[in-house]
PDB file of N, CA and C in Angstrom:
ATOM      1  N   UNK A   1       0.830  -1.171   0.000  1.00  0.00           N
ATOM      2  CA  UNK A   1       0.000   0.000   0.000  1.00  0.00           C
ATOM      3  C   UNK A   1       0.875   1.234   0.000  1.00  0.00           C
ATOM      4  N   UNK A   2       0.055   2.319  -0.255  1.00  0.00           N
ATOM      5  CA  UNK A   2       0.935   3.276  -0.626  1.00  0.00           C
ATOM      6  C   UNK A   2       1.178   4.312   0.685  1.00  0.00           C
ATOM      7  N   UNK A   3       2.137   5.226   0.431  1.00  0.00           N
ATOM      8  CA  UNK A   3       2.331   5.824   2.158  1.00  0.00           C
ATOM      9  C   UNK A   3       1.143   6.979   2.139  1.00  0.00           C
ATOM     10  N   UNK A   4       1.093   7.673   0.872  1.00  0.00           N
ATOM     11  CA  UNK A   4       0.182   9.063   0.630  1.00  0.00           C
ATOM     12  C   UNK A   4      -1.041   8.584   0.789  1.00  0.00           C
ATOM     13  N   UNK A   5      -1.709   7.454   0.778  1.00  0.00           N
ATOM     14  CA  UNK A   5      -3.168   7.209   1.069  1.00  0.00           C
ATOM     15  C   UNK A   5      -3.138   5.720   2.258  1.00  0.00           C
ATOM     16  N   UNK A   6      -3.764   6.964   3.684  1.00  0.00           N
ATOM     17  CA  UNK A   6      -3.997   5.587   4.386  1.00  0.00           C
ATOM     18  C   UNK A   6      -5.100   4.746   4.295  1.00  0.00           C
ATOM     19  N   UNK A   7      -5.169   3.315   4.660  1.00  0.00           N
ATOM     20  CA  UNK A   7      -6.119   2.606   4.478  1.00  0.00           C
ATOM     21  C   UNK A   7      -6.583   2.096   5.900  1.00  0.00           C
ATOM     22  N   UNK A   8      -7.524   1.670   5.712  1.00  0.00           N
ATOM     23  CA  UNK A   8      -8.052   1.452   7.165  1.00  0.00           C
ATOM     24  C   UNK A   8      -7.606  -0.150   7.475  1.00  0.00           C
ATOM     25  N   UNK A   9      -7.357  -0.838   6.846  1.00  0.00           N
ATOM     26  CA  UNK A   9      -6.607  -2.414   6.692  1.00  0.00           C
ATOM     27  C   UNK A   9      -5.779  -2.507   7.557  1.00  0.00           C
ATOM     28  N   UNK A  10      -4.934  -1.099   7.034  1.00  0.00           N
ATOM     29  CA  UNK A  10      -3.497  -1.587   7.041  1.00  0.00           C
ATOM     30  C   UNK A  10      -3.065  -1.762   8.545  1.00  0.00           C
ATOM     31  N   UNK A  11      -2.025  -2.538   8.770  1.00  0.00           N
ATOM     32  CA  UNK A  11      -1.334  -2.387   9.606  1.00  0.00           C
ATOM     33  C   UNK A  11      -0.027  -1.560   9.793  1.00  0.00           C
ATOM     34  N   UNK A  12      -0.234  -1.001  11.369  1.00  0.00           N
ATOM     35  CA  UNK A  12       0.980  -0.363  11.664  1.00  0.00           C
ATOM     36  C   UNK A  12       1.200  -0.352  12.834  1.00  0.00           C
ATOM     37  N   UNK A  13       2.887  -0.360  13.359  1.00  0.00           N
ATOM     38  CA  UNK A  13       3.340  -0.208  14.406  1.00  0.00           C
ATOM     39  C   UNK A  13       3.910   1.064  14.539  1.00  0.00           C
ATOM     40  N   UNK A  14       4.216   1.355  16.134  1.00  0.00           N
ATOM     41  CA  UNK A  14       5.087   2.248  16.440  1.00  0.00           C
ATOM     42  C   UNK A  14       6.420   1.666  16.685  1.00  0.00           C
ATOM     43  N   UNK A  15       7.799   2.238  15.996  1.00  0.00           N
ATOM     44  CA  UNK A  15       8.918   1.752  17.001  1.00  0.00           C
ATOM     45  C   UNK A  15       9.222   2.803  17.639  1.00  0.00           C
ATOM     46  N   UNK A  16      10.030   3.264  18.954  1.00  0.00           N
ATOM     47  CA  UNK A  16      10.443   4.373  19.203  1.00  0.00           C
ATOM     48  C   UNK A  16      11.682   4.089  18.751  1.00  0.00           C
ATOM     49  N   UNK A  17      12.317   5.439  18.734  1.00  0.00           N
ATOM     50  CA  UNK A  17      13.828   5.593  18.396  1.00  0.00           C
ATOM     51  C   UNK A  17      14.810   5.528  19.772  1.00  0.00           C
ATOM     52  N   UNK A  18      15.560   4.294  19.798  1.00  0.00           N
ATOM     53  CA  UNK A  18      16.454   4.264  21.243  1.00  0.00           C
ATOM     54  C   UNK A  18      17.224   5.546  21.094  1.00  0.00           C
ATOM     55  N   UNK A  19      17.101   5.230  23.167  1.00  0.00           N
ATOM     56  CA  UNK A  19      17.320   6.290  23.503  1.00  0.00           C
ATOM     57  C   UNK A  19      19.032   6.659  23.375  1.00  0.00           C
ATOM     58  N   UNK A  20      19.351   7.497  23.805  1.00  0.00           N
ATOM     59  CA  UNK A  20      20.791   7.891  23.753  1.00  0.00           C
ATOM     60  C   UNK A  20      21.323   7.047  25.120  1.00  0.00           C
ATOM     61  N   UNK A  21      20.732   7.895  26.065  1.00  0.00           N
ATOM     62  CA  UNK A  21      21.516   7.196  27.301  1.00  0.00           C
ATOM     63  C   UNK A  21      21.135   5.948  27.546  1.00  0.00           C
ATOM     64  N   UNK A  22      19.599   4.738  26.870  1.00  0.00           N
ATOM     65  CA  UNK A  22      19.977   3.897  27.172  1.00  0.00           C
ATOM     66  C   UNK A  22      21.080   2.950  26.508  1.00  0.00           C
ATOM     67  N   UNK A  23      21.288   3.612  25.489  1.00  0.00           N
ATOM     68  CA  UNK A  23      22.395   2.831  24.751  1.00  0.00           C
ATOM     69  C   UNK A  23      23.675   2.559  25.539  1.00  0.00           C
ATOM     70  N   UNK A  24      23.900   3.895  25.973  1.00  0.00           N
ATOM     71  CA  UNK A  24      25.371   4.261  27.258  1.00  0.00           C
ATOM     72  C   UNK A  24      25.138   3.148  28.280  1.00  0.00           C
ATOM     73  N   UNK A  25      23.681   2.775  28.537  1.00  0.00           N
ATOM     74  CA  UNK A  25      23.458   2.537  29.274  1.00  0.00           C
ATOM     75  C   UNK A  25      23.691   0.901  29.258  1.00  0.00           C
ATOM     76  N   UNK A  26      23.029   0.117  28.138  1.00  0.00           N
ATOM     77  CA  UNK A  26      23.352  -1.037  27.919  1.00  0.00           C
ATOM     78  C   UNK A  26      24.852  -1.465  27.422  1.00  0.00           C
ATOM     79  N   UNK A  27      25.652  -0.687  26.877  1.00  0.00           N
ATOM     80  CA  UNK A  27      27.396  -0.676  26.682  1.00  0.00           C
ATOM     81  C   UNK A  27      28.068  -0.555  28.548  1.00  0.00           C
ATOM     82  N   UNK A  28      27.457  -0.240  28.948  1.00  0.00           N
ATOM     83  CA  UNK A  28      28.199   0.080  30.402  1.00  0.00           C
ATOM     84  C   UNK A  28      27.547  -1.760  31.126  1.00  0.00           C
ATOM     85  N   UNK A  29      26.655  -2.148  31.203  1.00  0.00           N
ATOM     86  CA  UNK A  29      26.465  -3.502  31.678  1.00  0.00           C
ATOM     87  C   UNK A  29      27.179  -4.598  30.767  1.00  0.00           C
ATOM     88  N   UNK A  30      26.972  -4.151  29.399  1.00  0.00           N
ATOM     89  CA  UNK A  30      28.524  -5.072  28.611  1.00  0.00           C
ATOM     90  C   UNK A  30      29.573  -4.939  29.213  1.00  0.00           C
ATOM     91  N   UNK A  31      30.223  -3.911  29.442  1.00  0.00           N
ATOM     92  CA  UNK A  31      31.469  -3.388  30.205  1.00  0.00           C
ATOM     93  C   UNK A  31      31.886  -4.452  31.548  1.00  0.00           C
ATOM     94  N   UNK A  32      30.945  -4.432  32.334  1.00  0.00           N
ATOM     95  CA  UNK A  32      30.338  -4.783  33.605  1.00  0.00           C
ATOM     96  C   UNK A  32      30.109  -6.426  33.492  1.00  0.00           C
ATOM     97  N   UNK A  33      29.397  -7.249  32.491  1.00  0.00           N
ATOM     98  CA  UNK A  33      29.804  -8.407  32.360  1.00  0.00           C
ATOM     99  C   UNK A  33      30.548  -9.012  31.564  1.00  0.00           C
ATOM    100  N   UNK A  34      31.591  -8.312  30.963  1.00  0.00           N
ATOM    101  CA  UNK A  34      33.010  -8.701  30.562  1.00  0.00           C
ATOM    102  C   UNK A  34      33.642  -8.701  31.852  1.00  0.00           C
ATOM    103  N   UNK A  35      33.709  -8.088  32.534  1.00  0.00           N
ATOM    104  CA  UNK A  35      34.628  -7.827  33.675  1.00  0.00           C
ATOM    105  C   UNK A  35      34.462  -9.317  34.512  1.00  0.00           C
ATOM    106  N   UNK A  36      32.831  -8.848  34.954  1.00  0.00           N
ATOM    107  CA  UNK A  36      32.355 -10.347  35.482  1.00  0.00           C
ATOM    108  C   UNK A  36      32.759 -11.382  34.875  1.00  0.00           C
ATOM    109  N   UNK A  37      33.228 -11.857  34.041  1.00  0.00           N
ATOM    110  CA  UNK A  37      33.317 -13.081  33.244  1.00  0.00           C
ATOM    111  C   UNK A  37      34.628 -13.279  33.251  1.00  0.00           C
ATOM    112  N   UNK A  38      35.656 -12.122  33.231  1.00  0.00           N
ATOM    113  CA  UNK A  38      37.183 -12.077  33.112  1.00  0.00           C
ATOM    114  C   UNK A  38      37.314 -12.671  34.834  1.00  0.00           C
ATOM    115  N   UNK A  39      36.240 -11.989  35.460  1.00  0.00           N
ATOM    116  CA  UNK A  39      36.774 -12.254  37.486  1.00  0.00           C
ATOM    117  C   UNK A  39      36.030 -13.513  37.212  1.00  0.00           C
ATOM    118  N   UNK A  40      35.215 -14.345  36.964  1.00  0.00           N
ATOM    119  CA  UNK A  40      35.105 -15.578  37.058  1.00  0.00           C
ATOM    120  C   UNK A  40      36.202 -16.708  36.027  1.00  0.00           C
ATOM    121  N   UNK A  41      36.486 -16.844  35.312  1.00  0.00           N
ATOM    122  CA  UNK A  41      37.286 -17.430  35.127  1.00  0.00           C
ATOM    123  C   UNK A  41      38.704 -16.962  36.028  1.00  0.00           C
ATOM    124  N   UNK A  42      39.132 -16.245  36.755  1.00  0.00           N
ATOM    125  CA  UNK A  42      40.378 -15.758  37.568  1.00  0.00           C
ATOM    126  C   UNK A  42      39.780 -16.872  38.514  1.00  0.00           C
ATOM    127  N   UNK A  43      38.940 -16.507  38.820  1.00  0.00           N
ATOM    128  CA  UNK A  43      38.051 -17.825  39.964  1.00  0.00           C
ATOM    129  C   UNK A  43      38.414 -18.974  39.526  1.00  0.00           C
ATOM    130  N   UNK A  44      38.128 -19.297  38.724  1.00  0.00           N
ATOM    131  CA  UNK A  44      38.165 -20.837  38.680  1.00  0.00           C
ATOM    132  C   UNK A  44      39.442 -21.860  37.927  1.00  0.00           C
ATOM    133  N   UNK A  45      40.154 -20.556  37.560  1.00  0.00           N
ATOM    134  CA  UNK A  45      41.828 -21.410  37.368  1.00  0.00           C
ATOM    135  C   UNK A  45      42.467 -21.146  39.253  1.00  0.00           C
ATOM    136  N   UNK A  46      41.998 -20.241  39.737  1.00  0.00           N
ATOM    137  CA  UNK A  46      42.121 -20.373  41.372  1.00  0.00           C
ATOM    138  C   UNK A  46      42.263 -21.805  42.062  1.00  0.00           C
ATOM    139  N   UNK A  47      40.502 -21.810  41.846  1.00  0.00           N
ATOM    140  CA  UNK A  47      40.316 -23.288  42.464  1.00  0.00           C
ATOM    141  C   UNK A  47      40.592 -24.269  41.710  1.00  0.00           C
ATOM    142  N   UNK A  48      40.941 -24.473  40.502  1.00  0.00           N
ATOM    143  CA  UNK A  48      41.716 -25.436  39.711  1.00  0.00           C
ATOM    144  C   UNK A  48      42.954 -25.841  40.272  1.00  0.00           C
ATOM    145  N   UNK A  49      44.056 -24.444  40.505  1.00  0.00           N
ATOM    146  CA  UNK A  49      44.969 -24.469  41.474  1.00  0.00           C
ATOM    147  C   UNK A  49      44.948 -25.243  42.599  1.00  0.00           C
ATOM    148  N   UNK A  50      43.985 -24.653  43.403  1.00  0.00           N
ATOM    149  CA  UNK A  50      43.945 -25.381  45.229  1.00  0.00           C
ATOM    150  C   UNK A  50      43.228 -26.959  44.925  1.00  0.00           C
ATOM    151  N   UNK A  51      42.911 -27.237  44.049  1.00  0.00           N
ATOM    152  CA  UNK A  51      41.997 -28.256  43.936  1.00  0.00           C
ATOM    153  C   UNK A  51      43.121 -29.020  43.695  1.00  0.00           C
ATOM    154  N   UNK A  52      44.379 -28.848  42.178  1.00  0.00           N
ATOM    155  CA  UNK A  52      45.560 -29.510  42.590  1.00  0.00           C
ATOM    156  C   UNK A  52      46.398 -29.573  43.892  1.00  0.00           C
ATOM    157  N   UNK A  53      46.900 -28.520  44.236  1.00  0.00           N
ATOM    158  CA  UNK A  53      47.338 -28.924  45.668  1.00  0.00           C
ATOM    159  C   UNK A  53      46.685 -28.931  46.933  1.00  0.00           C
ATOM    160  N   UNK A  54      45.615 -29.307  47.059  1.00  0.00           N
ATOM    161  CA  UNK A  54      45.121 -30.232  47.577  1.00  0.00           C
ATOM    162  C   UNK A  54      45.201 -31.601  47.828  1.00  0.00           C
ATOM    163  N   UNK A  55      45.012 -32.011  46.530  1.00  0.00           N
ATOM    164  CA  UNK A  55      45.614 -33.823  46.141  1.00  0.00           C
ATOM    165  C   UNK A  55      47.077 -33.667  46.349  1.00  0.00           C
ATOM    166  N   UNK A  56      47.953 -33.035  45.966  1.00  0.00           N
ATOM    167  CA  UNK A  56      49.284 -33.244  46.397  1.00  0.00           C
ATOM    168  C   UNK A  56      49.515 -32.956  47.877  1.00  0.00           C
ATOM    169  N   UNK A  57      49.222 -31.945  48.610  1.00  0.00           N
ATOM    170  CA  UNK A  57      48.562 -32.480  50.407  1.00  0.00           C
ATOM    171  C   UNK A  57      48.091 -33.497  50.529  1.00  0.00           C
ATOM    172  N   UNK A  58      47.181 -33.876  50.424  1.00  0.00           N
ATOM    173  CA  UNK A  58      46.611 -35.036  50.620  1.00  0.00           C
ATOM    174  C   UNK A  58      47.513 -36.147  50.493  1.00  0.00           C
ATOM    175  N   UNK A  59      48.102 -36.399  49.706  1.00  0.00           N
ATOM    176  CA  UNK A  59      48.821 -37.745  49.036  1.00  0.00           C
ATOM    177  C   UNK A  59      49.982 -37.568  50.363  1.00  0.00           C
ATOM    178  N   UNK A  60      50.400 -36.904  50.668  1.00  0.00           N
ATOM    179  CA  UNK A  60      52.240 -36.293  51.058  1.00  0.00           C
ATOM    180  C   UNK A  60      51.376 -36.571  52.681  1.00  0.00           C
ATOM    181  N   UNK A  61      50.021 -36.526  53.467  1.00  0.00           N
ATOM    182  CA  UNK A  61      49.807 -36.592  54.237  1.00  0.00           C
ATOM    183  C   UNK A  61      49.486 -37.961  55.211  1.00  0.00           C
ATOM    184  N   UNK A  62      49.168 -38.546  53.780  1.00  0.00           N
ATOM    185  CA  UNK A  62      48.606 -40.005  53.782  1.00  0.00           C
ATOM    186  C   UNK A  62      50.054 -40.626  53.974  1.00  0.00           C
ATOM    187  N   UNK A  63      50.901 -39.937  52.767  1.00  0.00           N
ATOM    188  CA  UNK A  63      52.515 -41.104  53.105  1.00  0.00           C
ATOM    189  C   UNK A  63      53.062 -40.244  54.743  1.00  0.00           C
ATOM    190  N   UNK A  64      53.017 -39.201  55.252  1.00  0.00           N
ATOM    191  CA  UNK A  64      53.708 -38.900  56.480  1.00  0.00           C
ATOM    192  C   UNK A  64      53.078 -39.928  57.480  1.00  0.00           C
ATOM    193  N   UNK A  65      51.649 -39.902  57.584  1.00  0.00           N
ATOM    194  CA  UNK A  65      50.815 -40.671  58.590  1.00  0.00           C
ATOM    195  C   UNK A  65      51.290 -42.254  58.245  1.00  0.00           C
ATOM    196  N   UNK A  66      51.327 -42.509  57.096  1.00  0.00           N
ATOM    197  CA  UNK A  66      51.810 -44.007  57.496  1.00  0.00           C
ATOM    198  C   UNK A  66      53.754 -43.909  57.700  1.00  0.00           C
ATOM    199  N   UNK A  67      54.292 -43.171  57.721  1.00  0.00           N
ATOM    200  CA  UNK A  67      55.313 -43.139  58.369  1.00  0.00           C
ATOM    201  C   UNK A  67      55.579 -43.033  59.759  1.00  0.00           C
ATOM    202  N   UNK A  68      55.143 -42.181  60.052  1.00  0.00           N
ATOM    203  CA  UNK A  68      54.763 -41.668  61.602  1.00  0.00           C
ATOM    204  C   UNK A  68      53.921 -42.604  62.621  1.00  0.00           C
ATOM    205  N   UNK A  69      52.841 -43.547  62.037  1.00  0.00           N
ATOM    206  CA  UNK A  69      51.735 -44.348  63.048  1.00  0.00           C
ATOM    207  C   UNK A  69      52.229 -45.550  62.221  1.00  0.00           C
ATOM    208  N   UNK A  70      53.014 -45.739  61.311  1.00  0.00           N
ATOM    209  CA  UNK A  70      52.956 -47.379  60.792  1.00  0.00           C
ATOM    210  C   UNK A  70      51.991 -47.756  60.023  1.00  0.00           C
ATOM    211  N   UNK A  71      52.095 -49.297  59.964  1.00  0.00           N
ATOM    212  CA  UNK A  71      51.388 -49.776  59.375  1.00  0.00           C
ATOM    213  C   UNK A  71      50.537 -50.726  60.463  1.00  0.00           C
ATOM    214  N   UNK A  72      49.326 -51.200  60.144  1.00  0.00           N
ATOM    215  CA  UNK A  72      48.779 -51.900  60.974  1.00  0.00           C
ATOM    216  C   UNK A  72      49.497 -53.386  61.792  1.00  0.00           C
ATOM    217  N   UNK A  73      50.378 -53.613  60.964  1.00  0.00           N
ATOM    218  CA  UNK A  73      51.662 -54.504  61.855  1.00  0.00           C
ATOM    219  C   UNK A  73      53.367 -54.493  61.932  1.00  0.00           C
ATOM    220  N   UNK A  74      53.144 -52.652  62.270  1.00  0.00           N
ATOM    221  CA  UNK A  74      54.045 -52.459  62.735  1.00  0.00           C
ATOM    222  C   UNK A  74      54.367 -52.735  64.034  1.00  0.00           C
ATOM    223  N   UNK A  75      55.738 -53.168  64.300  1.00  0.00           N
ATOM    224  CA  UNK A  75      56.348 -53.346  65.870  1.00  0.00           C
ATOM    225  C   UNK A  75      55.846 -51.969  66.661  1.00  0.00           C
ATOM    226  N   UNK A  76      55.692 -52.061  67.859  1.00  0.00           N
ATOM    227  CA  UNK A  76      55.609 -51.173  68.907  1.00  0.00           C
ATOM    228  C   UNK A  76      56.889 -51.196  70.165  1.00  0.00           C
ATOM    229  N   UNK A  77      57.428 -50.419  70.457  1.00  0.00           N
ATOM    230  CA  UNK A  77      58.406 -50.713  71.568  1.00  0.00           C
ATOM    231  C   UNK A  77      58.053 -49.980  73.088  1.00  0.00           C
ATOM    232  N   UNK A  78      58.282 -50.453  73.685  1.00  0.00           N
ATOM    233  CA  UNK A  78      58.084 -49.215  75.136  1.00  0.00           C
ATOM    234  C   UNK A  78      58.704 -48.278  75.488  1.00  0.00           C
ATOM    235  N   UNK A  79      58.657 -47.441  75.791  1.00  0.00           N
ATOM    236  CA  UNK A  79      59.690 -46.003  75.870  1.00  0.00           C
ATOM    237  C   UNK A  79      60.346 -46.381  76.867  1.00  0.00           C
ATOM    238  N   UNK A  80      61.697 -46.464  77.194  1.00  0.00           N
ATOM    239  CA  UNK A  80      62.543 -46.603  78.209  1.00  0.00           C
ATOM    240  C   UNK A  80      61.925 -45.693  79.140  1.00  0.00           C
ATOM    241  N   UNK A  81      62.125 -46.269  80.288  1.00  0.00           N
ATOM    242  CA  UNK A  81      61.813 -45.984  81.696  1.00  0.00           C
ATOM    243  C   UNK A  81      62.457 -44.776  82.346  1.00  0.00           C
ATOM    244  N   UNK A  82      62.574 -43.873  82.856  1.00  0.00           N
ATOM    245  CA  UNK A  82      62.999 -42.607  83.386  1.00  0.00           C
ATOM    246  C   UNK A  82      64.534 -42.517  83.067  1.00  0.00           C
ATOM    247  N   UNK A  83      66.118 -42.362  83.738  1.00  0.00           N
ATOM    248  CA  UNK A  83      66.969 -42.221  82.809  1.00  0.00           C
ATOM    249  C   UNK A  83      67.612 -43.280  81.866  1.00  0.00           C
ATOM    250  N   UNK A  84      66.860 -44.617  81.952  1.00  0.00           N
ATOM    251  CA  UNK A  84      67.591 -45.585  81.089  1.00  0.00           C
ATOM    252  C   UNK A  84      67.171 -45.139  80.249  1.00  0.00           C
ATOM    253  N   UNK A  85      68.256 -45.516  79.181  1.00  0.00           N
ATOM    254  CA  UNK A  85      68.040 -45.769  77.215  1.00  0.00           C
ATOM    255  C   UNK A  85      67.607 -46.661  77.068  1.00  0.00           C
ATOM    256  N   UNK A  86      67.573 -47.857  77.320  1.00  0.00           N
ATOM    257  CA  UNK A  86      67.458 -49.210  77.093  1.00  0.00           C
ATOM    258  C   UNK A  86      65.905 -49.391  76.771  1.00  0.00           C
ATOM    259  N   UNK A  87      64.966 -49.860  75.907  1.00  0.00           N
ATOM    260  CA  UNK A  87      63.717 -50.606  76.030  1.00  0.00           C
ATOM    261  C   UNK A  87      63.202 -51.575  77.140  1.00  0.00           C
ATOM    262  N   UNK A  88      62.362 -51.058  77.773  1.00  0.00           N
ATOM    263  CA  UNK A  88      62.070 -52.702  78.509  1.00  0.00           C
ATOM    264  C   UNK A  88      61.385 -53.956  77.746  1.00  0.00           C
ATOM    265  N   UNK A  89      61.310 -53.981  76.580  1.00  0.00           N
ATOM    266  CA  UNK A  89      60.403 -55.067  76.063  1.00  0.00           C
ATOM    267  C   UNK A  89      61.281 -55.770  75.070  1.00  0.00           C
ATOM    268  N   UNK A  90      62.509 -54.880  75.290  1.00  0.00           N
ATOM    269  CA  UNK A  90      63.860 -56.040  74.317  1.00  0.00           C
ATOM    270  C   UNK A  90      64.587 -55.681  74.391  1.00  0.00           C
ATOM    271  N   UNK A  91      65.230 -54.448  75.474  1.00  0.00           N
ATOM    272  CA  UNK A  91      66.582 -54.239  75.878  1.00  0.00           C
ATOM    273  C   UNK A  91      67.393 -53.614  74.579  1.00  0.00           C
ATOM    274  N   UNK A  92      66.462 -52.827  74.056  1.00  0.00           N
ATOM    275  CA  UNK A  92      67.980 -52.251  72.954  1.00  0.00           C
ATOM    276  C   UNK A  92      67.506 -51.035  72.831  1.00  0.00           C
ATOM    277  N   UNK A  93      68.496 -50.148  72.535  1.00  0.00           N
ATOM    278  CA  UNK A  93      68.303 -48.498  72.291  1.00  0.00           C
ATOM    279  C   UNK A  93      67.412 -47.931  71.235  1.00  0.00           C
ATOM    280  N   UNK A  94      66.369 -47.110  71.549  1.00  0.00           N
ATOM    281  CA  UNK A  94      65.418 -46.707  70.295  1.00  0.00           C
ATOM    282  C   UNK A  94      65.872 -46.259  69.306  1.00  0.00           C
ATOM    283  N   UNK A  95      67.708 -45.713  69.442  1.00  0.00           N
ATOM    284  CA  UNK A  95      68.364 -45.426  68.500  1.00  0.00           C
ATOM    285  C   UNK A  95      68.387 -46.795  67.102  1.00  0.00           C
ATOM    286  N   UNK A  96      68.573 -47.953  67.688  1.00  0.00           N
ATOM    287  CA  UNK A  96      68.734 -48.952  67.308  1.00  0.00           C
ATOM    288  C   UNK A  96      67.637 -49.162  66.700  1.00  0.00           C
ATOM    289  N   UNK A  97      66.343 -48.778  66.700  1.00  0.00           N
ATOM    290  CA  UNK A  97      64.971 -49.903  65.700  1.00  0.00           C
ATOM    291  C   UNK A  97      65.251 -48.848  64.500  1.00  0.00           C
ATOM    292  N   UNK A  98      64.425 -49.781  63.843  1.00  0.00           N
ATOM    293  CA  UNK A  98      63.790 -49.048  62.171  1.00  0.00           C
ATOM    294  C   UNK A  98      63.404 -48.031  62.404  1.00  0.00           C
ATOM    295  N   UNK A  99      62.892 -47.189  61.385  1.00  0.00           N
ATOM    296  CA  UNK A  99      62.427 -46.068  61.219  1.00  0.00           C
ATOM    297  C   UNK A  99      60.904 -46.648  61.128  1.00  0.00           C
ATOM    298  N   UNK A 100      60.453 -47.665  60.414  1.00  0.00           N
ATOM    299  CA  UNK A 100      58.874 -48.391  60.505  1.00  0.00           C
ATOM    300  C   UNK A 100      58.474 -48.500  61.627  1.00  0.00           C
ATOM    301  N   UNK A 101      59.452 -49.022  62.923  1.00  0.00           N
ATOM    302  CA  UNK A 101      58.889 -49.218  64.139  1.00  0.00           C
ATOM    303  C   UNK A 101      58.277 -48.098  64.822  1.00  0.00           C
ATOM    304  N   UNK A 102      57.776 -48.422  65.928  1.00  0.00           N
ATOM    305  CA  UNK A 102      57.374 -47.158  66.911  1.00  0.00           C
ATOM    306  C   UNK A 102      57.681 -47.708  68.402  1.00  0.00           C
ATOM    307  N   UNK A 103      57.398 -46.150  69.124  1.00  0.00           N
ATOM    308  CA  UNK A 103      58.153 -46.205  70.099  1.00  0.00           C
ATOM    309  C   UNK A 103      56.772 -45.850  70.943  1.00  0.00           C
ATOM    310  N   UNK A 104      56.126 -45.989  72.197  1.00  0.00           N
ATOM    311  CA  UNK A 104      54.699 -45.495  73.078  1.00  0.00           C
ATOM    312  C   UNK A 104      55.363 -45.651  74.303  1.00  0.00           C
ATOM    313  N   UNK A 105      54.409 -44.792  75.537  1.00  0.00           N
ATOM    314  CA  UNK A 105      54.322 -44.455  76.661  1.00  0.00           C
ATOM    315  C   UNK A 105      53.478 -45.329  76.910  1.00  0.00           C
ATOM    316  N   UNK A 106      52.155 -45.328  76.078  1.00  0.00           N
ATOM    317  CA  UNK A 106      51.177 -46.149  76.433  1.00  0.00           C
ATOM    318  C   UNK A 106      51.910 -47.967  76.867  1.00  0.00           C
ATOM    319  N   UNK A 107      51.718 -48.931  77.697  1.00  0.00           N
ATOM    320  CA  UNK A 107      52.116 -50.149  77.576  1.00  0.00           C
ATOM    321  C   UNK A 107      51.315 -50.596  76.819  1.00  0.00           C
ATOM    322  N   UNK A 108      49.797 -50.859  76.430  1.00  0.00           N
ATOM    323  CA  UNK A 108      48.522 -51.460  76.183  1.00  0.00           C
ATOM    324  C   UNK A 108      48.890 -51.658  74.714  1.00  0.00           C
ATOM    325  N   UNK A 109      50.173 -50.123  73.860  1.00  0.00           N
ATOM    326  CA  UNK A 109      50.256 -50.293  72.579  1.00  0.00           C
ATOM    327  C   UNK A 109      51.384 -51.056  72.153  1.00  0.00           C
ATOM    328  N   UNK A 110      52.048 -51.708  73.093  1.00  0.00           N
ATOM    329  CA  UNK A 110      53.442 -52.610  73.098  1.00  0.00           C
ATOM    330  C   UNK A 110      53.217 -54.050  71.873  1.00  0.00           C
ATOM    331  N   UNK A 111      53.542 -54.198  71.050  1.00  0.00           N
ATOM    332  CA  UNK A 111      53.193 -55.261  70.347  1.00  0.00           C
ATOM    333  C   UNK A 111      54.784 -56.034  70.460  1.00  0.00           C
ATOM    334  N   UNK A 112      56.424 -55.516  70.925  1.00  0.00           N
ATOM    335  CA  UNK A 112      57.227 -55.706  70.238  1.00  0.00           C
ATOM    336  C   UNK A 112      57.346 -57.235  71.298  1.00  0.00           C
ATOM    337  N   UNK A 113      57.847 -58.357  70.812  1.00  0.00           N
ATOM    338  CA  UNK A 113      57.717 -59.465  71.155  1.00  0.00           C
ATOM    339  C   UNK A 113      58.989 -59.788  72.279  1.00  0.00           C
ATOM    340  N   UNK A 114      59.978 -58.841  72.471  1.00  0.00           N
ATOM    341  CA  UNK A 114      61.316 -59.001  73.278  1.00  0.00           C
ATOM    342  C   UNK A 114      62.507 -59.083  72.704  1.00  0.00           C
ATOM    343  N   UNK A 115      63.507 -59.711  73.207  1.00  0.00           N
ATOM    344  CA  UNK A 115      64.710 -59.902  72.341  1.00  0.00           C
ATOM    345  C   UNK A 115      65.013 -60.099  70.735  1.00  0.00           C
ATOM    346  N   UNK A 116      65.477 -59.327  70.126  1.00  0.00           N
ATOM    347  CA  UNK A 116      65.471 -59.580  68.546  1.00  0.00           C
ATOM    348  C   UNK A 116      66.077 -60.797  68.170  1.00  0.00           C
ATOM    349  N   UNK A 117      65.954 -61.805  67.767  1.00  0.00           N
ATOM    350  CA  UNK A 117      67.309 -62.888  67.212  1.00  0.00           C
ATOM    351  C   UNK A 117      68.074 -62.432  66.497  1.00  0.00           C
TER     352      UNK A 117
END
């Protein structure tokens, strides 16, 4: 249809013409979630980070603890008695066991059987 004669048919809309400042306005929340998006990924190579050393804690904690408490049949020895060196449960210097063994105050945790052959 033609523009110089309206018709009663026809259809029409209004658009308005955007505004100035909301334009400023929607470029400034672009602005704003670029930023957001640059600080979330900073985030999450972060915790990518701690999330690896984490597992490498973890692992290094698991091997100290079984160094430190043994293994479930590791020897136990008794702590020499006030100034002796000596063990009471096999007579030899704590200098003297493994590094696997252990040494307690407790008696109850004594597993070591006495004299070594």
């Amino acid at each position: 249809m033609s523009e110089d004669i309206p018709s009663d048919n026809e259809d029409t809309i209004s658009v308005p013409v955007p505004d100035q400042k909301a334009i400023e306005t929607t470029e400034e929340k672009d602005v704003e979630v670029e930023k957001m998006a640059r600080d979330m990924a900073d985030v999450h190579a972060v915790m990518e980070t701690l999330e690896r050393t984490l597992t490498v804690a973890m692992a290094a904690f698991e091997e100290l603890k079984r160094v430190v408490f043994g293994e479930e049949e590791t020897v136990v020895h008794a702590c020499p008695p006030g100034s002796s060196g000596l063990m009471p449960c096999c007579g030899r210097n704590p200098m003297d066991v493994p590094l696997t063994e252990r040494i307690s105050l407790d008696g109850t945790m004594v597993t070591c059987k006495g004299f070594p052959r």
